[in-house]
C-alpha atoms as a PDB file:
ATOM      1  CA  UNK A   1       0.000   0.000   0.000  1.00  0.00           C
ATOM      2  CA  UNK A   2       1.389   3.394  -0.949  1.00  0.00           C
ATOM      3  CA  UNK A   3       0.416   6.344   0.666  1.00  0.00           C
ATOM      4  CA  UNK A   4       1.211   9.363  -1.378  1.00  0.00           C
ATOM      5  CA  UNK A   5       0.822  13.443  -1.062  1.00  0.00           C
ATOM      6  CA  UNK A   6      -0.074  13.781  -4.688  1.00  0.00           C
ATOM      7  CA  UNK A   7      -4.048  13.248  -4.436  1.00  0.00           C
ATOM      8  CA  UNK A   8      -7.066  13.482  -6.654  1.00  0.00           C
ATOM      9  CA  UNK A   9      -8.651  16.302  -4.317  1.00  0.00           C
ATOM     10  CA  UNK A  10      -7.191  20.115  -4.320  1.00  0.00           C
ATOM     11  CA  UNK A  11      -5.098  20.643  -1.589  1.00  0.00           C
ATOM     12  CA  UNK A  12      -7.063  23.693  -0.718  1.00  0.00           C
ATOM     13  CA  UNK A  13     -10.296  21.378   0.458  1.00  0.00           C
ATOM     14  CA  UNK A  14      -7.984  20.471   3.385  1.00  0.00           C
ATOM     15  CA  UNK A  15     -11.125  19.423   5.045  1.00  0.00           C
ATOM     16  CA  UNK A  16     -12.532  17.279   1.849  1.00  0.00           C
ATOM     17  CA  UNK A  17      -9.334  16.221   1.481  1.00  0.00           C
ATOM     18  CA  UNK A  18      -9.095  14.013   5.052  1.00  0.00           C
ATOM     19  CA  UNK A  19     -12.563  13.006   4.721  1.00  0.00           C
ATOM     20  CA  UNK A  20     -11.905  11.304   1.409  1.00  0.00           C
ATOM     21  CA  UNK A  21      -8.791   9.911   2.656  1.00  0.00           C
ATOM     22  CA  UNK A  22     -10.075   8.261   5.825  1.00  0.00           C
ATOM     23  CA  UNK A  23     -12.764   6.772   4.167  1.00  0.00           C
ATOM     24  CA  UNK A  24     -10.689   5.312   1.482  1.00  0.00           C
ATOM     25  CA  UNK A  25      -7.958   3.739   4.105  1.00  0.00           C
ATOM     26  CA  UNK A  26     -10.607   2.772   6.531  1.00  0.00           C
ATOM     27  CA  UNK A  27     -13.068   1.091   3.430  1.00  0.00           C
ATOM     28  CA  UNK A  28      -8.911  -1.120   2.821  1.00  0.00           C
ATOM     29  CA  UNK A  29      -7.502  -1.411   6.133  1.00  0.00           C
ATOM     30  CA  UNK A  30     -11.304  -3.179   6.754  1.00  0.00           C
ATOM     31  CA  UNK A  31     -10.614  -5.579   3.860  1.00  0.00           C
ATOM     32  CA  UNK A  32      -7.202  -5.614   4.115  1.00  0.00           C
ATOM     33  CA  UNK A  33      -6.197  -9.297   5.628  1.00  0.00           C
ATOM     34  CA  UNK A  34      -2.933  -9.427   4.402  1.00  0.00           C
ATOM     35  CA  UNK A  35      -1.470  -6.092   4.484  1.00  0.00           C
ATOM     36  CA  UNK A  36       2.068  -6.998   4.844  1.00  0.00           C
ATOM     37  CA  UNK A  37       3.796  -3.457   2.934  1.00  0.00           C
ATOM     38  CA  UNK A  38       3.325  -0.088   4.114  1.00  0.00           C
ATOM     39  CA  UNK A  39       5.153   2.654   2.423  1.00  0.00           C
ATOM     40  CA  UNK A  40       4.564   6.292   3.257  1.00  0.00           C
ATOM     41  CA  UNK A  41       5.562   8.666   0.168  1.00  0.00           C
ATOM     42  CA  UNK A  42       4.657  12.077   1.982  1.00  0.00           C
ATOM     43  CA  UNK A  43       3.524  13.503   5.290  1.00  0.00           C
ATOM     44  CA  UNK A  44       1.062  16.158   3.715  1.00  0.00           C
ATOM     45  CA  UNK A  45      -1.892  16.220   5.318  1.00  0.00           C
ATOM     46  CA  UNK A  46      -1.123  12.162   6.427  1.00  0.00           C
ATOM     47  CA  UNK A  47      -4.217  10.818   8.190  1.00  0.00           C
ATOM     48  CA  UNK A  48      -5.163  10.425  11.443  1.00  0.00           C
ATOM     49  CA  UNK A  49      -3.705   7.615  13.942  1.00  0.00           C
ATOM     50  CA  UNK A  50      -7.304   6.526  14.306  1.00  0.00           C
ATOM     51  CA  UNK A  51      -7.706   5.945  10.653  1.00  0.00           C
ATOM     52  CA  UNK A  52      -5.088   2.566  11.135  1.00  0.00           C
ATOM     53  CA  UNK A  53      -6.198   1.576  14.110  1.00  0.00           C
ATOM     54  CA  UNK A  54     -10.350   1.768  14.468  1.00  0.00           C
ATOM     55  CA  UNK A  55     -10.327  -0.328  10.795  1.00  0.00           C
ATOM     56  CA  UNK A  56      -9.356  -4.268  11.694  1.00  0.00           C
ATOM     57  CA  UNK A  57      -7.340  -6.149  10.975  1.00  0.00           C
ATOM     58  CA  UNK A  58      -5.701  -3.120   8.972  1.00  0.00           C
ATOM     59  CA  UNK A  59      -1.551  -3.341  10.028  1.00  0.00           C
ATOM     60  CA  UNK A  60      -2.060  -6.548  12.456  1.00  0.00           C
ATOM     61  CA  UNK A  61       0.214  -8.424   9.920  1.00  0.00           C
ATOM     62  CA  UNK A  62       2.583  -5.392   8.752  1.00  0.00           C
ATOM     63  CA  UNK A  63       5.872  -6.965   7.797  1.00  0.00           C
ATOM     64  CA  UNK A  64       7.601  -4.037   6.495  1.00  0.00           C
ATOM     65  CA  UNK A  65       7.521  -0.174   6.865  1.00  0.00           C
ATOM     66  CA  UNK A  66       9.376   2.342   4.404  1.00  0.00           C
ATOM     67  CA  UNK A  67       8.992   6.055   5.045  1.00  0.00           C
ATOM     68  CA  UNK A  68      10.060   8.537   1.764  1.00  0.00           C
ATOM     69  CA  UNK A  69       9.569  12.147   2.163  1.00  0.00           C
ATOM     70  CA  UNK A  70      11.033  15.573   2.133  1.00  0.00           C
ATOM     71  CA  UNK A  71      11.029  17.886   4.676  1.00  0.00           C
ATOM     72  CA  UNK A  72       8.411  20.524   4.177  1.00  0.00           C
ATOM     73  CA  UNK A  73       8.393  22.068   7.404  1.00  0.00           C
ATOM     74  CA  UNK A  74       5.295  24.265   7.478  1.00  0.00           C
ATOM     75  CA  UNK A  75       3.081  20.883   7.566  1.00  0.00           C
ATOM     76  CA  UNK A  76       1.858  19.319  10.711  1.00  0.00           C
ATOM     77  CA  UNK A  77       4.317  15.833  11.757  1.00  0.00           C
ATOM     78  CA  UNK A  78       2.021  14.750  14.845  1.00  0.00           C
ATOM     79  CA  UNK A  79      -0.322  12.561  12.697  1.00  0.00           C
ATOM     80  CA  UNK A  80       3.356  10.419  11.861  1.00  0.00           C
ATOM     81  CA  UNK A  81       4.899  10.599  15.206  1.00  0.00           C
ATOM     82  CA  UNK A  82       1.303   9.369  16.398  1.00  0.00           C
ATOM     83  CA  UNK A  83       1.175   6.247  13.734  1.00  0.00           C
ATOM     84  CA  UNK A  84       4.563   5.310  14.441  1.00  0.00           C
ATOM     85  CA  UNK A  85       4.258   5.364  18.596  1.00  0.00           C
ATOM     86  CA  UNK A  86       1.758   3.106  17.792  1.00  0.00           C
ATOM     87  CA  UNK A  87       3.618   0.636  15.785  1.00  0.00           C
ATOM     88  CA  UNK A  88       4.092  -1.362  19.317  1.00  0.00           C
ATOM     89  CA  UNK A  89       4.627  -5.025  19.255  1.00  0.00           C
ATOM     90  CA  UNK A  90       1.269  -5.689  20.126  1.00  0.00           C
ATOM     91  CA  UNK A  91      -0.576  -4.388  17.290  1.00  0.00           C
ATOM     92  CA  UNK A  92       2.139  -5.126  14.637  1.00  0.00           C
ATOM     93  CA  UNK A  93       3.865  -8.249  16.261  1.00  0.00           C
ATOM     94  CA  UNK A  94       4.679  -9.461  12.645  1.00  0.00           C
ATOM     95  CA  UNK A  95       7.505  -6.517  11.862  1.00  0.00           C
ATOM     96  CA  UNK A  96      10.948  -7.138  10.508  1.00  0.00           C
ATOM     97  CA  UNK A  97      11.912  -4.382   7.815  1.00  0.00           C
ATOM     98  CA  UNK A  98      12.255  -0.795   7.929  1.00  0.00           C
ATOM     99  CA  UNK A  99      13.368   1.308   4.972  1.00  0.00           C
ATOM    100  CA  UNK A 100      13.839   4.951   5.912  1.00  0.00           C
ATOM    101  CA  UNK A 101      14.623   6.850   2.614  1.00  0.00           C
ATOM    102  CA  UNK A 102      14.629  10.469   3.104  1.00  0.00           C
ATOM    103  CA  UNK A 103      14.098  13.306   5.929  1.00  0.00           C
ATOM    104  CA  UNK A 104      12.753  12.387   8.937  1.00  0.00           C
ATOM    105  CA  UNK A 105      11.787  14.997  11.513  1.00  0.00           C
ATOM    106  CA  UNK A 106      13.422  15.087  15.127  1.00  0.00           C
ATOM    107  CA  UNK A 107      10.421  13.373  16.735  1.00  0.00           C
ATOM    108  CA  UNK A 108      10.176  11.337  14.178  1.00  0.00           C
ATOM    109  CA  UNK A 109      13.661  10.551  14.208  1.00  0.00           C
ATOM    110  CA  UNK A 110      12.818   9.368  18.336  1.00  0.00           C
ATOM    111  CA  UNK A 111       9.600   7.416  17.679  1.00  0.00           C
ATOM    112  CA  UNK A 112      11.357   5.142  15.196  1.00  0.00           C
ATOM    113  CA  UNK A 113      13.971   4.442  17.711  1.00  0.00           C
ATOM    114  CA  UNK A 114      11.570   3.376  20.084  1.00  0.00           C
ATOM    115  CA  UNK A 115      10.222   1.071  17.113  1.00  0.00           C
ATOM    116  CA  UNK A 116      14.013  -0.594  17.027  1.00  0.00           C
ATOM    117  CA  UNK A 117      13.872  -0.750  21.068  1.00  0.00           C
ATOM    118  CA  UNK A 118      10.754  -2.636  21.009  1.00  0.00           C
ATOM    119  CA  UNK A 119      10.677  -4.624  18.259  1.00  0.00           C
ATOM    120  CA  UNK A 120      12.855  -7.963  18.676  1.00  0.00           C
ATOM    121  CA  UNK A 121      12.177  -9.575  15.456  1.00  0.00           C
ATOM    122  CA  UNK A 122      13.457  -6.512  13.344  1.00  0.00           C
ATOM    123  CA  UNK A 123      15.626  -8.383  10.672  1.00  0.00           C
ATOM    124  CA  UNK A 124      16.701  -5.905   7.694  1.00  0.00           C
ATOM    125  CA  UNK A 125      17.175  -2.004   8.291  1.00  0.00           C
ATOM    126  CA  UNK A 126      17.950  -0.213   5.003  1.00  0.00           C
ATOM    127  CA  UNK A 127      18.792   3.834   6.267  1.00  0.00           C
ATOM    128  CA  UNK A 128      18.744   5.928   3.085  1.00  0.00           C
ATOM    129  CA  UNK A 129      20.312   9.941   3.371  1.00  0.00           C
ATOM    130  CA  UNK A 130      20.627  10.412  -0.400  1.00  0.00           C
ATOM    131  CA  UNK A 131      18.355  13.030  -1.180  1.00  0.00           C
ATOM    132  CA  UNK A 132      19.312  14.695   2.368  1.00  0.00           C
ATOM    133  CA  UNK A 133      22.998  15.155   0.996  1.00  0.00           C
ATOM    134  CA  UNK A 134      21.159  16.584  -1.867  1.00  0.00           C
ATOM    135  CA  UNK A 135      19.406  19.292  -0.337  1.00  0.00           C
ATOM    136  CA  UNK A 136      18.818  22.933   1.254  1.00  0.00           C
ATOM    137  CA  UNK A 137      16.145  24.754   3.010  1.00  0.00           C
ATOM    138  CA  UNK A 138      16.547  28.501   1.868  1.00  0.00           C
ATOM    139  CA  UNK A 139      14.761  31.604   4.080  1.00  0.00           C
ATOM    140  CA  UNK A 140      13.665  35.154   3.909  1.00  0.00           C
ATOM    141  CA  UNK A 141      12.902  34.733   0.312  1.00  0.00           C
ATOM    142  CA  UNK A 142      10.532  37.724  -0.794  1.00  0.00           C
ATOM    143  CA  UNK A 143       6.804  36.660  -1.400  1.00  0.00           C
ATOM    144  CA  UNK A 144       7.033  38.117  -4.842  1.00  0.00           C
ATOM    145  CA  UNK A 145      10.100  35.517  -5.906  1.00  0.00           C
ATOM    146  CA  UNK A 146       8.876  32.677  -8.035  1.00  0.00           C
ATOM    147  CA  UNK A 147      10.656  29.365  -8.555  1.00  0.00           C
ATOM    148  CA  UNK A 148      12.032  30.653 -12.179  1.00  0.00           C
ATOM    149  CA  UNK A 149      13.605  33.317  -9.565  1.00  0.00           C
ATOM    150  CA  UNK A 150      15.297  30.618  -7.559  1.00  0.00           C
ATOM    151  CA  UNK A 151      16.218  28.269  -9.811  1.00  0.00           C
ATOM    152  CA  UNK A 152      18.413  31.406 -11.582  1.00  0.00           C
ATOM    153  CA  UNK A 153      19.726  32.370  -8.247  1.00  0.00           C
ATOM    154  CA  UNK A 154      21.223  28.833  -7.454  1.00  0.00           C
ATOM    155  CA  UNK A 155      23.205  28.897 -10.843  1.00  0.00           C
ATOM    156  CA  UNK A 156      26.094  26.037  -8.849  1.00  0.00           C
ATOM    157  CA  UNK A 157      23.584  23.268 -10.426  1.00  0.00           C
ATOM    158  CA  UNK A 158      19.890  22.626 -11.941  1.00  0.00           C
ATOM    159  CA  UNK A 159      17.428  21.403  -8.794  1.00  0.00           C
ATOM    160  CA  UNK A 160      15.855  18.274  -9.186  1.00  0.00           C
ATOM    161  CA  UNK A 161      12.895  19.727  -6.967  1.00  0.00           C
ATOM    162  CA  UNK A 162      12.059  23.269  -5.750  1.00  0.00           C
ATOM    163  CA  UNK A 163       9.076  23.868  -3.219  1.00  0.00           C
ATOM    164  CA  UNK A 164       8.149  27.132  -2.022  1.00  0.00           C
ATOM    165  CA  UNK A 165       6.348  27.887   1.010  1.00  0.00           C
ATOM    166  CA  UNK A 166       5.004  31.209   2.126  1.00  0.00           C
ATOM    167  CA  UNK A 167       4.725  33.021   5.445  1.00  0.00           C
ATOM    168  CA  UNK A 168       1.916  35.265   5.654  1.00  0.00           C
ATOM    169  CA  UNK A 169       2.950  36.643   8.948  1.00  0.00           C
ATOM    170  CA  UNK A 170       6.235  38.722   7.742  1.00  0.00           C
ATOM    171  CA  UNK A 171       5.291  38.226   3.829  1.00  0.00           C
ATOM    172  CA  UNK A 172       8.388  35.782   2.989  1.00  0.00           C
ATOM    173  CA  UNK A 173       8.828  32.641   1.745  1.00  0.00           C
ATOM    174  CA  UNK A 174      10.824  29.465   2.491  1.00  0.00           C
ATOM    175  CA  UNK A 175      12.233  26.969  -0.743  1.00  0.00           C
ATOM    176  CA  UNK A 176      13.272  23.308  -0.068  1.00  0.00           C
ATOM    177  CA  UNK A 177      15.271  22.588  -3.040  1.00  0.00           C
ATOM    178  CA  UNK A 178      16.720  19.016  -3.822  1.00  0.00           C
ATOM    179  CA  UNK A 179      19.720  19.003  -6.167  1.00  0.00           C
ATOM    180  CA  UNK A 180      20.846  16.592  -8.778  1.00  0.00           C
ATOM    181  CA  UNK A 181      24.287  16.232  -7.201  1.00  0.00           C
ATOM    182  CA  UNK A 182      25.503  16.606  -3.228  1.00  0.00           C
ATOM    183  CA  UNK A 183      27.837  18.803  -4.346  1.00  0.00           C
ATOM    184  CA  UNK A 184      25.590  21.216  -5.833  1.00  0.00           C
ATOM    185  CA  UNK A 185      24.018  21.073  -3.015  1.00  0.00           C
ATOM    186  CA  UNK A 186      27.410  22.228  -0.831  1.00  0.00           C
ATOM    187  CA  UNK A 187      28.266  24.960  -3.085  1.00  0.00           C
ATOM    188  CA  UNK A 188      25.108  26.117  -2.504  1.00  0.00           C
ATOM    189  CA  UNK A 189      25.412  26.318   1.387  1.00  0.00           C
ATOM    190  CA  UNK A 190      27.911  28.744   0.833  1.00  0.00           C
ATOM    191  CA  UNK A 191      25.578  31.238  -0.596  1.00  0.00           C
ATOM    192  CA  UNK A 192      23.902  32.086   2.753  1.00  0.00           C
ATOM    193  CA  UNK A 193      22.901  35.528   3.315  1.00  0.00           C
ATOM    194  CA  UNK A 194      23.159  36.425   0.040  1.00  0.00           C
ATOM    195  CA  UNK A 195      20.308  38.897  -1.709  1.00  0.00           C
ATOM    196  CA  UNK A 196      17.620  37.963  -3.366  1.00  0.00           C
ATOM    197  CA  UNK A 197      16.225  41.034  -4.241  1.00  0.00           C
ATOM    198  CA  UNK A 198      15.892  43.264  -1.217  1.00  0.00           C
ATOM    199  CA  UNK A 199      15.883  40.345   1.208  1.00  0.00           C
ATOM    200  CA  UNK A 200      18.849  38.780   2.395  1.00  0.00           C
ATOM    201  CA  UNK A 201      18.813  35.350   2.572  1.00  0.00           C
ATOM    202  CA  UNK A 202      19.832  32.135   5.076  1.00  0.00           C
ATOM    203  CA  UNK A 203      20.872  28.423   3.613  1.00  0.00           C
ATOM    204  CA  UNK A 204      20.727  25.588   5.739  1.00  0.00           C
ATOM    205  CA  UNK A 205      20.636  22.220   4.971  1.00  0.00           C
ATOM    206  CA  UNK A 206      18.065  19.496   5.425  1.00  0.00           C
ATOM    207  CA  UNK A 207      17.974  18.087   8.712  1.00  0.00           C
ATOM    208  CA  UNK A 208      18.175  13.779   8.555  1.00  0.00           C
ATOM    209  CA  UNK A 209      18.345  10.537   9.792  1.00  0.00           C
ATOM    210  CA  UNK A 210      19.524  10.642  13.144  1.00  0.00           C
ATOM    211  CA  UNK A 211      22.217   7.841  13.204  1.00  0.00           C
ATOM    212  CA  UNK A 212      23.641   8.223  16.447  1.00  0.00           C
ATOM    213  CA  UNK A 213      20.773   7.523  18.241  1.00  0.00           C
ATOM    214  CA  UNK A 214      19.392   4.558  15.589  1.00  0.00           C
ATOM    215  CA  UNK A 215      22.784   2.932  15.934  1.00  0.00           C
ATOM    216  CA  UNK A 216      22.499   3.388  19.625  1.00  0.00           C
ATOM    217  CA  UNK A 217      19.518   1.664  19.454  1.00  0.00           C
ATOM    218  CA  UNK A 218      21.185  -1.339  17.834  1.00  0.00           C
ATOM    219  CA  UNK A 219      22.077  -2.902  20.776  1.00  0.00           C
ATOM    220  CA  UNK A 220      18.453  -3.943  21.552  1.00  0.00           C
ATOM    221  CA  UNK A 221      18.385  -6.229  18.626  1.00  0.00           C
ATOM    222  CA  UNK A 222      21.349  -7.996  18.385  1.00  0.00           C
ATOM    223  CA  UNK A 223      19.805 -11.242  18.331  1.00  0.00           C
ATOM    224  CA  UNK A 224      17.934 -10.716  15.239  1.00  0.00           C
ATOM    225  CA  UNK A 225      19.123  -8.113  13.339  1.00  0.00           C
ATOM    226  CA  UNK A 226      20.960  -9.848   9.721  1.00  0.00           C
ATOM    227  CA  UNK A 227      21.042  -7.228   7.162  1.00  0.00           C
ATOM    228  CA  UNK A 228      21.962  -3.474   7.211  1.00  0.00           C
ATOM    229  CA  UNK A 229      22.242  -1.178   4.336  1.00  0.00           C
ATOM    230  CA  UNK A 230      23.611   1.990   4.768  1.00  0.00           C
ATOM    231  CA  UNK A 231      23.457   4.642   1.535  1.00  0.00           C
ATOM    232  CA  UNK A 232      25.059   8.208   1.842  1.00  0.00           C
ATOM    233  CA  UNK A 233      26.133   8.293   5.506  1.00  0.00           C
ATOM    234  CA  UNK A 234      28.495  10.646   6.843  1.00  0.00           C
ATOM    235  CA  UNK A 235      30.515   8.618   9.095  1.00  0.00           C
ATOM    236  CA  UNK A 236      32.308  11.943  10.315  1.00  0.00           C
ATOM    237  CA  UNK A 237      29.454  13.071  12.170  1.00  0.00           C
ATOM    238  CA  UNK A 238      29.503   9.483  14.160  1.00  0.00           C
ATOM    239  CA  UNK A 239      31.547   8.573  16.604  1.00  0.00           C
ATOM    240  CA  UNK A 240      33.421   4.958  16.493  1.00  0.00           C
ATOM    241  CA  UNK A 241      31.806   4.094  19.797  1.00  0.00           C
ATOM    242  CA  UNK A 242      28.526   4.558  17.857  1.00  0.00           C
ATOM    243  CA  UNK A 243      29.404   2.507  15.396  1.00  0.00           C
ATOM    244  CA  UNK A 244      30.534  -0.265  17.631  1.00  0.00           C
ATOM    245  CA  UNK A 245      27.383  -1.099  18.445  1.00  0.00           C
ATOM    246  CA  UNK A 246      26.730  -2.495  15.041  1.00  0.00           C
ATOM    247  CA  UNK A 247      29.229  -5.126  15.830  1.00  0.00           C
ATOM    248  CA  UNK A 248      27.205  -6.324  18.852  1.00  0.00           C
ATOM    249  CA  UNK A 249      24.520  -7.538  16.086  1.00  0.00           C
ATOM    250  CA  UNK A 250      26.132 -11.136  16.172  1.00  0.00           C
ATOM    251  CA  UNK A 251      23.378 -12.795  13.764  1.00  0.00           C
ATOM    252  CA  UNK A 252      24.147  -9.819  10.945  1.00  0.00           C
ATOM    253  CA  UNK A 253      25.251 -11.623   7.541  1.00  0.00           C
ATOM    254  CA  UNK A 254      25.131  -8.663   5.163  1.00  0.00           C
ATOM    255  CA  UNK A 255      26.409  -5.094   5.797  1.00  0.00           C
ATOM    256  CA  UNK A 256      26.224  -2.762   3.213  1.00  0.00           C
ATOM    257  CA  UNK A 257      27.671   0.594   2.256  1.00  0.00           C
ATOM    258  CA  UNK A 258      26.802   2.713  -0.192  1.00  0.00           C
ATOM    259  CA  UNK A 259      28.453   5.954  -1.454  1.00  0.00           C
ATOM    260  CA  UNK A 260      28.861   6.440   2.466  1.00  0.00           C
ATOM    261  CA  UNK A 261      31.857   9.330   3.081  1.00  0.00           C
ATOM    262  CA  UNK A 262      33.862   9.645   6.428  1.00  0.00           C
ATOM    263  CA  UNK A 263      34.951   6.498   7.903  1.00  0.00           C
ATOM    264  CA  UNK A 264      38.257   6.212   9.727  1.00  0.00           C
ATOM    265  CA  UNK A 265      40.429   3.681  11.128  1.00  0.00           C
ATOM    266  CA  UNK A 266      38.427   4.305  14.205  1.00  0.00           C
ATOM    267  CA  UNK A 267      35.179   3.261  12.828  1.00  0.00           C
ATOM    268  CA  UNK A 268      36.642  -0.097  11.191  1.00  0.00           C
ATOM    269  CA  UNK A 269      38.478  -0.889  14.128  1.00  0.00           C
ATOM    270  CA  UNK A 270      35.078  -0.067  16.107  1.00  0.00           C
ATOM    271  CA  UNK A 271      33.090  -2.578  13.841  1.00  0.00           C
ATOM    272  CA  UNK A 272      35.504  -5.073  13.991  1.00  0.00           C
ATOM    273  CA  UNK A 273      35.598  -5.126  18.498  1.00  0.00           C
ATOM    274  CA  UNK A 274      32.923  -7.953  18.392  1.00  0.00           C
ATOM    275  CA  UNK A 275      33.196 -11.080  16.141  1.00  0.00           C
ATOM    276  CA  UNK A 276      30.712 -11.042  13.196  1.00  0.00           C
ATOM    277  CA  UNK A 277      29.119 -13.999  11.209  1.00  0.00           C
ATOM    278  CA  UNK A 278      29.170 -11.632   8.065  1.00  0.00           C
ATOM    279  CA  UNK A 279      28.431 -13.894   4.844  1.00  0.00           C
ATOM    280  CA  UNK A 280      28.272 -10.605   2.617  1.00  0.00           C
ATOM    281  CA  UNK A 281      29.101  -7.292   2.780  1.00  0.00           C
ATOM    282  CA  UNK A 282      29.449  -4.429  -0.247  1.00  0.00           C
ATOM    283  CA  UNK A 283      31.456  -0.865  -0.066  1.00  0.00           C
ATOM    284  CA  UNK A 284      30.500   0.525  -3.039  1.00  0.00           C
ATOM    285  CA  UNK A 285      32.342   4.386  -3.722  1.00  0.00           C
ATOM    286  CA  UNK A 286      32.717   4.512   0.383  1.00  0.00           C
ATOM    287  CA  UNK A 287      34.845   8.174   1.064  1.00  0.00           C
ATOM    288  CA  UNK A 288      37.176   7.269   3.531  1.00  0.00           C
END
């Protein structure tokens, strides 16, 4: 099941919007007896907590769980952080995959550690910062600036994406712009409080998975954990005594890395404290 921000209702008709979409999860969750896939493609106007839970069975038999969305931060995160607190091991006993893909917001970021705590069974953890490395959240952009405007300003590289958000409180507006390339993306950081127009600007980048604490985490299921895939981690903002807890995962047989950046001596020397049962692992274009 895919649950996506691009609807069939105006997102103006907020109201008709939810009503629809309740209706239509509740009509599938009620028929749904082997909903095994969940995968969450934006948080814009995501539905209620209630909406998964009143409808049985609904996510009784959820296997796997894959979150993919940017960070948009005018839009409300509480109906997320509310779904995934939920996600104990009594209503989704069955769980064993997570893919995280893309932003995740800071409570967010704590709920689905407390998903790792709790569930034992968790197998396969695939932790995905691609489009993070990719992108910047711009401020102070005049109300009159339109994405032609922006997409001139940033001349370091063509954007994949550009959203624009506006304030109506001080008549500005925010972009969230995802590059083709990370380093697009970096030369663009250095543009901060430029002018656009008569407004001076501020670049920041996208906030992401929070790996200290998920690796943290690790430690509760190192019985069952076997696979982790790592893509575009910076292993300089981790500390080796993070990582060491990945080597305390004693039934892990595949460990991946993917166009990761940042790892030292320390880190290997970190993930190799504990003896691992690795059958297969893959560092593919890994920065040291």
């Amino acid at each position: 099941m895919w649950l996506k921000q691009e609807g069939f209702v105006f997102y103006s008709s907020v109201k008709l919007y939810d009503i629809v979409m309740e209706s239509l999860i509740t009509m599938f969750f009620r028929r749904s007896l082997n909903l095994e896939v969940l995968v969450i493609n934006g948080q814009h106007m995501f539905p209620k907590v209630t909406t998964f839970l009143n409808a049985m069975p609904g996510i009784t038999k959820l296997k796997t769980l894959q979150f993919k969305f940017q960070r948009f931060e005018n839009y409300n995160n509480t109906n997320i952080t509310e779904l995934m607190n939920a996600l104990t091991p009594e209503l989704c006993p069955y769980l064993n995959q997570l893919k995280i893909k893309s932003y995740l917001p800071n409570d967010v970021n704590d709920a689905l550690v407390n998903i790792i705590k709790s569930h034992k069974n968790l197998e396969k953890i695939e932790l995905d910062s691609s489009s993070i490395s990719r992108s910047i959240i711009v401020y102070n952009i005049p109300h009159f600036a339109d994405e032609s405007t922006v997409r001139e300003f940033f001349h370091c590289g063509i954007s994949d994406k550009i959203m624009l958000i506006k304030n109506d409180k001080n008549h500005k507006q925010t972009a969230y712009i995802t590059f083709y390339q990370e380093k697009a993306a970096i030369i663009a950081l250095q543009l901060t409080d430029s002018i656009i127009y008569d407004s001076q600007i501020t670049i920041k980048s996208s906030a992401g998975i929070d790996y200290i604490k998920i690796f943290q985490a690790f430690s509760y299921i190192g019985n069952s954990l076997k696979e982790l895939m790592l893509q575009y981690t910076d292993f300089s903002k981790i500390s080796p005594d993070n990582i060491e807890n990945i080597s305390k995962c004693q039934n892990l047989v595949r460990f991946s890395c993917n166009n990761c950046q940042g790892m030292t001596l320390k880190h290997c020397t970190s993930l190799s404290k504990e003896k691992l049962n690795l059958k297969k692992t893959r560092n593919y274009r890994v920065k040291l």
